[in-house]
PDB file of N, CA and C in Angstrom:
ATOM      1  N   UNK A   1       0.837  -1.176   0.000  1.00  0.00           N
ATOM      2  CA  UNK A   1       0.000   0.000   0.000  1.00  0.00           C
ATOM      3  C   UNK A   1       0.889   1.249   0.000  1.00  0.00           C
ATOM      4  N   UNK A   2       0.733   2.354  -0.887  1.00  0.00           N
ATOM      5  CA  UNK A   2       1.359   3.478  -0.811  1.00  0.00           C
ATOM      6  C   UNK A   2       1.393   4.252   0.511  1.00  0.00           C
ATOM      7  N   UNK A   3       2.141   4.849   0.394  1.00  0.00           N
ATOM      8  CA  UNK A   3       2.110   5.861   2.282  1.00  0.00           C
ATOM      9  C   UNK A   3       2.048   7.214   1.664  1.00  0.00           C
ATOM     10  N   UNK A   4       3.314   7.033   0.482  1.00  0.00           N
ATOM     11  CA  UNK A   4       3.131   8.761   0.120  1.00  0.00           C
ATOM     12  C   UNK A   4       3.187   8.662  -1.592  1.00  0.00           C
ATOM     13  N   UNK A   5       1.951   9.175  -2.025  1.00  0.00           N
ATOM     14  CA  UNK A   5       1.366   9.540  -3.116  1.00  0.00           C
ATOM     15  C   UNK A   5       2.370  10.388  -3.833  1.00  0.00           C
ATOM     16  N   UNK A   6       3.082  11.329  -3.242  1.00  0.00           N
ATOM     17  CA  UNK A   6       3.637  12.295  -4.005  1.00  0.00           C
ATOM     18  C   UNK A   6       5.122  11.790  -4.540  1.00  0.00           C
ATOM     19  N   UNK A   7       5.660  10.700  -3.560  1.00  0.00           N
ATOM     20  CA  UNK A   7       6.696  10.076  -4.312  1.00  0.00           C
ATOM     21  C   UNK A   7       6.594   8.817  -4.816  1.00  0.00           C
ATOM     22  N   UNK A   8       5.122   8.011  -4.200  1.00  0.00           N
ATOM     23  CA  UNK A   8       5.244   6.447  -4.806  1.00  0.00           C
ATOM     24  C   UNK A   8       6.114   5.940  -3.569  1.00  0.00           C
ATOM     25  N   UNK A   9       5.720   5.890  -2.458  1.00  0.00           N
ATOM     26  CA  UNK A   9       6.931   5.204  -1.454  1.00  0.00           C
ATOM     27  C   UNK A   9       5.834   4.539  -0.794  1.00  0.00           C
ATOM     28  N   UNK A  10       5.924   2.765  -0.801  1.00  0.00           N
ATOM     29  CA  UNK A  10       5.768   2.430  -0.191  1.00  0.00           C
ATOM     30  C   UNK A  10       5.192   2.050   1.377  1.00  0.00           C
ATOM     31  N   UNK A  11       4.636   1.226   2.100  1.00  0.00           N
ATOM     32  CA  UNK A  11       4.821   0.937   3.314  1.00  0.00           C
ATOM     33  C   UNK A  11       5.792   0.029   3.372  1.00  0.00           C
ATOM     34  N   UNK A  12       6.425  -0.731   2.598  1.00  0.00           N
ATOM     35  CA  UNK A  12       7.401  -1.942   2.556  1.00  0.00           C
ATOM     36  C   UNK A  12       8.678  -1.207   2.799  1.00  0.00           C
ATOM     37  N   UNK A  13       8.457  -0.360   1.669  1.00  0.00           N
ATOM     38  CA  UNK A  13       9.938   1.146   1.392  1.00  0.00           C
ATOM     39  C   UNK A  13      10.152   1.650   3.109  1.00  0.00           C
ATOM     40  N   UNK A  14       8.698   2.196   3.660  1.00  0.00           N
ATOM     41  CA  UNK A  14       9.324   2.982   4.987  1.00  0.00           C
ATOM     42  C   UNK A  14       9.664   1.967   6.054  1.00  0.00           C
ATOM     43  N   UNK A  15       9.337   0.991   5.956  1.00  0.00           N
ATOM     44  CA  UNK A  15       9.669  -0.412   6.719  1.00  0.00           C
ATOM     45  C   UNK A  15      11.393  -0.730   6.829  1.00  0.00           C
ATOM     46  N   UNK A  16      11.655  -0.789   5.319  1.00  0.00           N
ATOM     47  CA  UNK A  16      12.439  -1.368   4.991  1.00  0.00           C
ATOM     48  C   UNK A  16      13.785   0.064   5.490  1.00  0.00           C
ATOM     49  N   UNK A  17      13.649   1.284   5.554  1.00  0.00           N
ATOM     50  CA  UNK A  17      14.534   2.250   6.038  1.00  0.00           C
ATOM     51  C   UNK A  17      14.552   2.043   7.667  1.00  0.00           C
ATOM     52  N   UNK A  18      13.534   2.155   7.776  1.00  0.00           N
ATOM     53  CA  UNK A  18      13.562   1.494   9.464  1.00  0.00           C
ATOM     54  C   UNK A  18      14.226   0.707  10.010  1.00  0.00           C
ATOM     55  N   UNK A  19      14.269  -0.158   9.137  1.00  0.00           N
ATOM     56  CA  UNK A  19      15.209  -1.488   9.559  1.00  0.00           C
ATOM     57  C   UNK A  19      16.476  -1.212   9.405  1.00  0.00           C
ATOM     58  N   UNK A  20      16.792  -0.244   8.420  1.00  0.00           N
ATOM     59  CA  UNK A  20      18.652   0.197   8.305  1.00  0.00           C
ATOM     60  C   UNK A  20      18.428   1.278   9.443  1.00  0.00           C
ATOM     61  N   UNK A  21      18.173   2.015  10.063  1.00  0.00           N
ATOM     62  CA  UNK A  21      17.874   3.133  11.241  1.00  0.00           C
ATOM     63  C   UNK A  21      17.843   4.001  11.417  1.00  0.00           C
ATOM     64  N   UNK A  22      16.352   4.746   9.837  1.00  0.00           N
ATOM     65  CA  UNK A  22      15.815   5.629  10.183  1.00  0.00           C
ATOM     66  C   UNK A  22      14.417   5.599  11.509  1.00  0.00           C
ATOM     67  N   UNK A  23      14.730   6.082  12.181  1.00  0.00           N
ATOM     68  CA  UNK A  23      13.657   6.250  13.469  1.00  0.00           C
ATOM     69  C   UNK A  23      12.674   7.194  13.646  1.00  0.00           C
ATOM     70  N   UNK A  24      12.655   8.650  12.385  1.00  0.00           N
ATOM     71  CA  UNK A  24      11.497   9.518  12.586  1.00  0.00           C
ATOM     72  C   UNK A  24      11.245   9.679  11.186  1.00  0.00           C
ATOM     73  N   UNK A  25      10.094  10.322  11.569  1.00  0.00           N
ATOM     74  CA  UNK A  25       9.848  10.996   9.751  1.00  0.00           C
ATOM     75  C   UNK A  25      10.940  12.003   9.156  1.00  0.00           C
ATOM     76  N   UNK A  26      11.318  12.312   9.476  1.00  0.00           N
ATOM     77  CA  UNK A  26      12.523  13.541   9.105  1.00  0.00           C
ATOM     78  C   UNK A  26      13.443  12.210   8.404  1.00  0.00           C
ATOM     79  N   UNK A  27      13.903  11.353   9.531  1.00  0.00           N
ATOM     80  CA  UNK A  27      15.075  10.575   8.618  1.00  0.00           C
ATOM     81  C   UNK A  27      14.267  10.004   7.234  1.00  0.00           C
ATOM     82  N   UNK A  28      13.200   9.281   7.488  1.00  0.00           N
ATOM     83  CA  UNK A  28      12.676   8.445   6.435  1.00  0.00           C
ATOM     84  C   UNK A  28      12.256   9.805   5.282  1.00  0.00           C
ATOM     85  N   UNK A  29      12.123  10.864   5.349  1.00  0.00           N
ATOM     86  CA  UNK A  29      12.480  11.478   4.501  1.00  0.00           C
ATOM     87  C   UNK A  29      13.356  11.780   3.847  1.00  0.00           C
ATOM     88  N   UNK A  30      14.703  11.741   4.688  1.00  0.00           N
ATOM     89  CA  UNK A  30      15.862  12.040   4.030  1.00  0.00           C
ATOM     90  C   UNK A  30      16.484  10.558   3.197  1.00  0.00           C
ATOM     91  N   UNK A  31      15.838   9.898   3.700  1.00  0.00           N
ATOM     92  CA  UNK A  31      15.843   8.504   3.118  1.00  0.00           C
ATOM     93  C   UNK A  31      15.504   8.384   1.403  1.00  0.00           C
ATOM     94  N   UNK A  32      14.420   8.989   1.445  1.00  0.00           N
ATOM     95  CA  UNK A  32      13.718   8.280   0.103  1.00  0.00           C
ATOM     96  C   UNK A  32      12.589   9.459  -0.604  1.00  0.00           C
ATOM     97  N   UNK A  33      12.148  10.663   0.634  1.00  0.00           N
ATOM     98  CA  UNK A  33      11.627  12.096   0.699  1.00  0.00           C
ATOM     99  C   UNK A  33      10.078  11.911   0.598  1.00  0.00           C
ATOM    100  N   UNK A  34      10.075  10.808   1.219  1.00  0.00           N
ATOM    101  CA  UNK A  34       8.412  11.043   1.661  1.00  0.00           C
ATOM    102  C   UNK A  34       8.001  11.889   2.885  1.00  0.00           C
ATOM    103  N   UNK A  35       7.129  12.520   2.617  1.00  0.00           N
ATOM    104  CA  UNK A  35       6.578  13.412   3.293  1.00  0.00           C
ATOM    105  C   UNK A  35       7.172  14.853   3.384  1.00  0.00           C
ATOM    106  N   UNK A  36       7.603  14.943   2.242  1.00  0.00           N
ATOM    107  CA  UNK A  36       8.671  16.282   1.852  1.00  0.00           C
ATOM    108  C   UNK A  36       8.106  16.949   0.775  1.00  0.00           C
ATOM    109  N   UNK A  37       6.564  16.664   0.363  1.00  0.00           N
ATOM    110  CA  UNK A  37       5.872  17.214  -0.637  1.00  0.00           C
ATOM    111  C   UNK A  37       4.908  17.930  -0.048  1.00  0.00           C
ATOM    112  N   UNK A  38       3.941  17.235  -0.283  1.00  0.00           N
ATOM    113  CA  UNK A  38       2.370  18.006   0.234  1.00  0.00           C
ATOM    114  C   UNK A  38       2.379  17.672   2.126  1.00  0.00           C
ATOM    115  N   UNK A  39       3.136  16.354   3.011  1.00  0.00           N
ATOM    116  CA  UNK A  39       3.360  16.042   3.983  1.00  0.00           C
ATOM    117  C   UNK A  39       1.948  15.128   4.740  1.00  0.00           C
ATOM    118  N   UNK A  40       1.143  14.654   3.627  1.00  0.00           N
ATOM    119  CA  UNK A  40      -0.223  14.272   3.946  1.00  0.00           C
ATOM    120  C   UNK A  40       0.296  12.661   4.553  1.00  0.00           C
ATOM    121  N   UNK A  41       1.454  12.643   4.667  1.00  0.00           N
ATOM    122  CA  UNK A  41       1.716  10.861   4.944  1.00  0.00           C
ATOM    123  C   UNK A  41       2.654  10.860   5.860  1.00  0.00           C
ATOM    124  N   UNK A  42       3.006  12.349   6.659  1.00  0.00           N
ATOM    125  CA  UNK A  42       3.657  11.944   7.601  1.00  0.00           C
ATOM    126  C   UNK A  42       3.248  11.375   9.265  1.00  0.00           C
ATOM    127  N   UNK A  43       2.008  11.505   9.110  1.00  0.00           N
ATOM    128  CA  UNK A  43       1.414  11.123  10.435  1.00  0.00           C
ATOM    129  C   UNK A  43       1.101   9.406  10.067  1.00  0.00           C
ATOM    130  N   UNK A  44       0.902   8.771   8.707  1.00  0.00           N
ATOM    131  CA  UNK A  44       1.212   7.548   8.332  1.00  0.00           C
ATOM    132  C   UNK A  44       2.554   6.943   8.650  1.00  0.00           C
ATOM    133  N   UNK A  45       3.159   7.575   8.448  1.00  0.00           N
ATOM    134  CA  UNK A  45       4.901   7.117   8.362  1.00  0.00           C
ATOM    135  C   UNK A  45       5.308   7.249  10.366  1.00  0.00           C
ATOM    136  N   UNK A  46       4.483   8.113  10.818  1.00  0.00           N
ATOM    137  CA  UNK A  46       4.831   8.056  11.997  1.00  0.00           C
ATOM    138  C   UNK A  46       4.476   6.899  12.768  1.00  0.00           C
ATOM    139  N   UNK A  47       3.138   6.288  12.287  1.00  0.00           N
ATOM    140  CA  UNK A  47       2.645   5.200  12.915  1.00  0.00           C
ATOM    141  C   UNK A  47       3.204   3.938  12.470  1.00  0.00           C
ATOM    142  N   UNK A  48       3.853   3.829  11.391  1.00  0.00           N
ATOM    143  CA  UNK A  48       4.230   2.852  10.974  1.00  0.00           C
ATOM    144  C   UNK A  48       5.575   2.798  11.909  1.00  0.00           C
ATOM    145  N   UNK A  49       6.138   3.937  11.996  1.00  0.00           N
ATOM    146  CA  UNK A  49       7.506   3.524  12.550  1.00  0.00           C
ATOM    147  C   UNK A  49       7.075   3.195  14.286  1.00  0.00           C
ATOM    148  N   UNK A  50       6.067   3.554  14.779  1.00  0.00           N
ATOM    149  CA  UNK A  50       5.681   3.195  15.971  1.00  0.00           C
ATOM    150  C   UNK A  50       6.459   3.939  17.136  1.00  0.00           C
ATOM    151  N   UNK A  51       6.653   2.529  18.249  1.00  0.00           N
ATOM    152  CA  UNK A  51       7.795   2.621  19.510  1.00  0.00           C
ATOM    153  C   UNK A  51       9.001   1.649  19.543  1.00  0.00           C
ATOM    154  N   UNK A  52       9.030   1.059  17.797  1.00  0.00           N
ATOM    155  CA  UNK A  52       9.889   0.078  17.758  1.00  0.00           C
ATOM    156  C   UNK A  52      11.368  -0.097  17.998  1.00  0.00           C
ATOM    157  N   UNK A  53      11.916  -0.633  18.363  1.00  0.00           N
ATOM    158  CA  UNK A  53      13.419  -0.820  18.048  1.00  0.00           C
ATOM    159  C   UNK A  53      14.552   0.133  17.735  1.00  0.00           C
ATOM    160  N   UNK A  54      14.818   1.301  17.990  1.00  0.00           N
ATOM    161  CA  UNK A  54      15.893   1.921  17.146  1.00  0.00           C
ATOM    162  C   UNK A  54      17.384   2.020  17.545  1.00  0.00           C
ATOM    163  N   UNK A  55      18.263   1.647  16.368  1.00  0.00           N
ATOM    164  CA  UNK A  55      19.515   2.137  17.102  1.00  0.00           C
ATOM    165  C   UNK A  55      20.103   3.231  18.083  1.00  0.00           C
ATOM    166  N   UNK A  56      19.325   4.471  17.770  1.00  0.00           N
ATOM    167  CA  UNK A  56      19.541   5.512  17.834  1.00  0.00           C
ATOM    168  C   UNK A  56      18.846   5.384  19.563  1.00  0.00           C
ATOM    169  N   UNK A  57      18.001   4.676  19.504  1.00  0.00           N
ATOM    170  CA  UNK A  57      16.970   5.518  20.858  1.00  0.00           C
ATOM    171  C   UNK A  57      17.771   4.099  21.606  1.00  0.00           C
ATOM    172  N   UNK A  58      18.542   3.258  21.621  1.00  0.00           N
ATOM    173  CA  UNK A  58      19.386   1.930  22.115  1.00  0.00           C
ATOM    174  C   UNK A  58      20.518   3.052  22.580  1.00  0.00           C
ATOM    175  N   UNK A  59      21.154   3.458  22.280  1.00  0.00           N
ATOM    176  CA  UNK A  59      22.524   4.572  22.547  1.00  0.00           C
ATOM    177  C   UNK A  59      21.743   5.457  23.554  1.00  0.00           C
ATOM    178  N   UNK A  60      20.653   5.791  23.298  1.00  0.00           N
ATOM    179  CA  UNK A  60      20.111   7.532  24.448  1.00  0.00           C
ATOM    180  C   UNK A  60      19.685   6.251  25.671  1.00  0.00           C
ATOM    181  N   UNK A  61      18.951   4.979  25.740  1.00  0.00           N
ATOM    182  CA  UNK A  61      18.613   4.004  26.844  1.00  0.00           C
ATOM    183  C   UNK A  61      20.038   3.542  27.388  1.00  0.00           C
ATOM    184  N   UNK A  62      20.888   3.605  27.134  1.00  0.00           N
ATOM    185  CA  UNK A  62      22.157   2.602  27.481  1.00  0.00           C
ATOM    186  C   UNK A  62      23.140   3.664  28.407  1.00  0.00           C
ATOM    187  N   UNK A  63      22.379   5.000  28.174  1.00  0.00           N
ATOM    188  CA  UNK A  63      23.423   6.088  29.383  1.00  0.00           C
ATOM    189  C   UNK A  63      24.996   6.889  28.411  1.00  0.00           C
ATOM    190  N   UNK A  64      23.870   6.874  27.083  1.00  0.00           N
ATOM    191  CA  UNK A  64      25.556   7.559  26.125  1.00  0.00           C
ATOM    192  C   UNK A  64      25.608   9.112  26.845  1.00  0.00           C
ATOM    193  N   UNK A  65      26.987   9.889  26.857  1.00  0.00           N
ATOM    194  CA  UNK A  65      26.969  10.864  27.380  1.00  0.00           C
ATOM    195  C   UNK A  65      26.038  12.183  27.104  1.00  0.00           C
ATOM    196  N   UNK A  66      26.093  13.081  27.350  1.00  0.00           N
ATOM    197  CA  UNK A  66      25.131  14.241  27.091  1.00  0.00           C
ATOM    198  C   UNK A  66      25.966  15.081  26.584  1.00  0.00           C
ATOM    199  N   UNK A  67      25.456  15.442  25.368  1.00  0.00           N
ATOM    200  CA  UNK A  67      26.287  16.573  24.523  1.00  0.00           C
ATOM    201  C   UNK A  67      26.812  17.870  25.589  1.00  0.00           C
ATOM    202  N   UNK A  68      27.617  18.217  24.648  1.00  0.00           N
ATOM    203  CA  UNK A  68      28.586  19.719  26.207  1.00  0.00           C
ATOM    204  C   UNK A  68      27.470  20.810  26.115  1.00  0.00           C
ATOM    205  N   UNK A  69      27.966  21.199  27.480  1.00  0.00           N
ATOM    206  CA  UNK A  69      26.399  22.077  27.545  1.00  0.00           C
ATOM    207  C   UNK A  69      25.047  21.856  28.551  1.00  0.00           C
ATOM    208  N   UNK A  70      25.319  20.750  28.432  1.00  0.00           N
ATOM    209  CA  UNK A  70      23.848  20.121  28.899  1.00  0.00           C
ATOM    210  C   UNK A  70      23.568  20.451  30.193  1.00  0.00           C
ATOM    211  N   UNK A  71      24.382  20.357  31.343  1.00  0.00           N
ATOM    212  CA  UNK A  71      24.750  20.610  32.491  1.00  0.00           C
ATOM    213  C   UNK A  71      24.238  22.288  32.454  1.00  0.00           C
ATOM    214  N   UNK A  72      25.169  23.333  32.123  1.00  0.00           N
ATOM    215  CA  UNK A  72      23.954  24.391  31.999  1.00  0.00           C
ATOM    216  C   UNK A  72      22.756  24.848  31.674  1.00  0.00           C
ATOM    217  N   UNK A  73      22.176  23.865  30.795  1.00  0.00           N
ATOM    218  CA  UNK A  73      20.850  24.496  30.551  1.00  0.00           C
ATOM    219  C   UNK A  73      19.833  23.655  31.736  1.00  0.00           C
ATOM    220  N   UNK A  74      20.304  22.894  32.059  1.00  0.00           N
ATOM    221  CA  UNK A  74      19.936  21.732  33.041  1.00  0.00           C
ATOM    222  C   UNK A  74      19.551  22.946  34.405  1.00  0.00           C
ATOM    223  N   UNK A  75      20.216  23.617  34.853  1.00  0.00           N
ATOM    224  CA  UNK A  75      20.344  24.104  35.694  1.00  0.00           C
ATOM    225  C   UNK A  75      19.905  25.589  35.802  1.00  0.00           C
ATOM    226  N   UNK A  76      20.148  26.316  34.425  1.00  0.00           N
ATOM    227  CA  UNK A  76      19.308  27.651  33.964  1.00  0.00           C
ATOM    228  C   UNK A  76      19.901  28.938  34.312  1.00  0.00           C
ATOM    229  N   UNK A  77      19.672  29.620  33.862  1.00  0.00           N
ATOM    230  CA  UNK A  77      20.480  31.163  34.275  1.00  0.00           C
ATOM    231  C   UNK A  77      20.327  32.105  35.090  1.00  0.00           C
ATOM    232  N   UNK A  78      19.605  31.534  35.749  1.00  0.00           N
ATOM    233  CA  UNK A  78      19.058  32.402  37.493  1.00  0.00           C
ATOM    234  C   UNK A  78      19.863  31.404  38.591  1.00  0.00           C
ATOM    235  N   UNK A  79      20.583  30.326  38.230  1.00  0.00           N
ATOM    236  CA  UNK A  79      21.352  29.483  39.115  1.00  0.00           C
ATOM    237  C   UNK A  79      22.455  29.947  38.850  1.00  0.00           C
ATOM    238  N   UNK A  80      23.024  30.096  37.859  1.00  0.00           N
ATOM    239  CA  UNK A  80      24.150  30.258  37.014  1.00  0.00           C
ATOM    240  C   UNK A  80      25.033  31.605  37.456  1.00  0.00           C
ATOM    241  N   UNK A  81      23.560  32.655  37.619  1.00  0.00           N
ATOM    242  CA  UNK A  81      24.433  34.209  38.600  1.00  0.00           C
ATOM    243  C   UNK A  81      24.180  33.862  39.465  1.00  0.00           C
ATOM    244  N   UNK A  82      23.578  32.688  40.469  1.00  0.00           N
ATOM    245  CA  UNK A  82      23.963  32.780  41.448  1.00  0.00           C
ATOM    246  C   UNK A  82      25.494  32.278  41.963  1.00  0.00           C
ATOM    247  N   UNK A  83      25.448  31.975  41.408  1.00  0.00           N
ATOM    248  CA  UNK A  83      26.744  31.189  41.447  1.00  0.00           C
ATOM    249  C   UNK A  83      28.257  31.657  41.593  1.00  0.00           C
ATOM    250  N   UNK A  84      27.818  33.122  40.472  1.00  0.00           N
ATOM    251  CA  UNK A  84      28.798  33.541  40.550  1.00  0.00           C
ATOM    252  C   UNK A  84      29.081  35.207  41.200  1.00  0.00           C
TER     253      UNK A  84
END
């Protein structure tokens, strides 16, 4: 069954990117550019990709570090003069 009309992509197609590890609509767009037209299939493409499996969301569950930075915004800028 088609998902997106405007390119001819598949549900097999957004399946099948999933499985190499695109995890949102943004990637599976950059994938193959569904939902980069009229966007009528990205709330399709969202459900298809579900709460399944991703590499990506395996690395953020497993405790990978937090980009630099993080620690300040964590904490905010009314802590930050206090501080100093």
């Amino acid at each position: 069954m088609y998902v997106c009309s405007c390119f001819g992509i598949t549900e097999q197609q957004v399946r099948e990117h999933a499985d190499t590890g695109a995890c949102t609509p943004r990637q599976i767009a950059s994938a193959c550019k569904a939902g980069t037209d009229c966007g009528g299939c990205v709330k399709r493409i969202q459900s298809l990709l579900g709460r399944g499996a991703c590499p990506r969301r395996e690395l953020i569950d497993t405790g990978a570090p937090e980009p630099l930075g993080a620690e300040a915004d964590a904490v905010g800028p009314a802590a930050l003069s206090e501080a100093a």
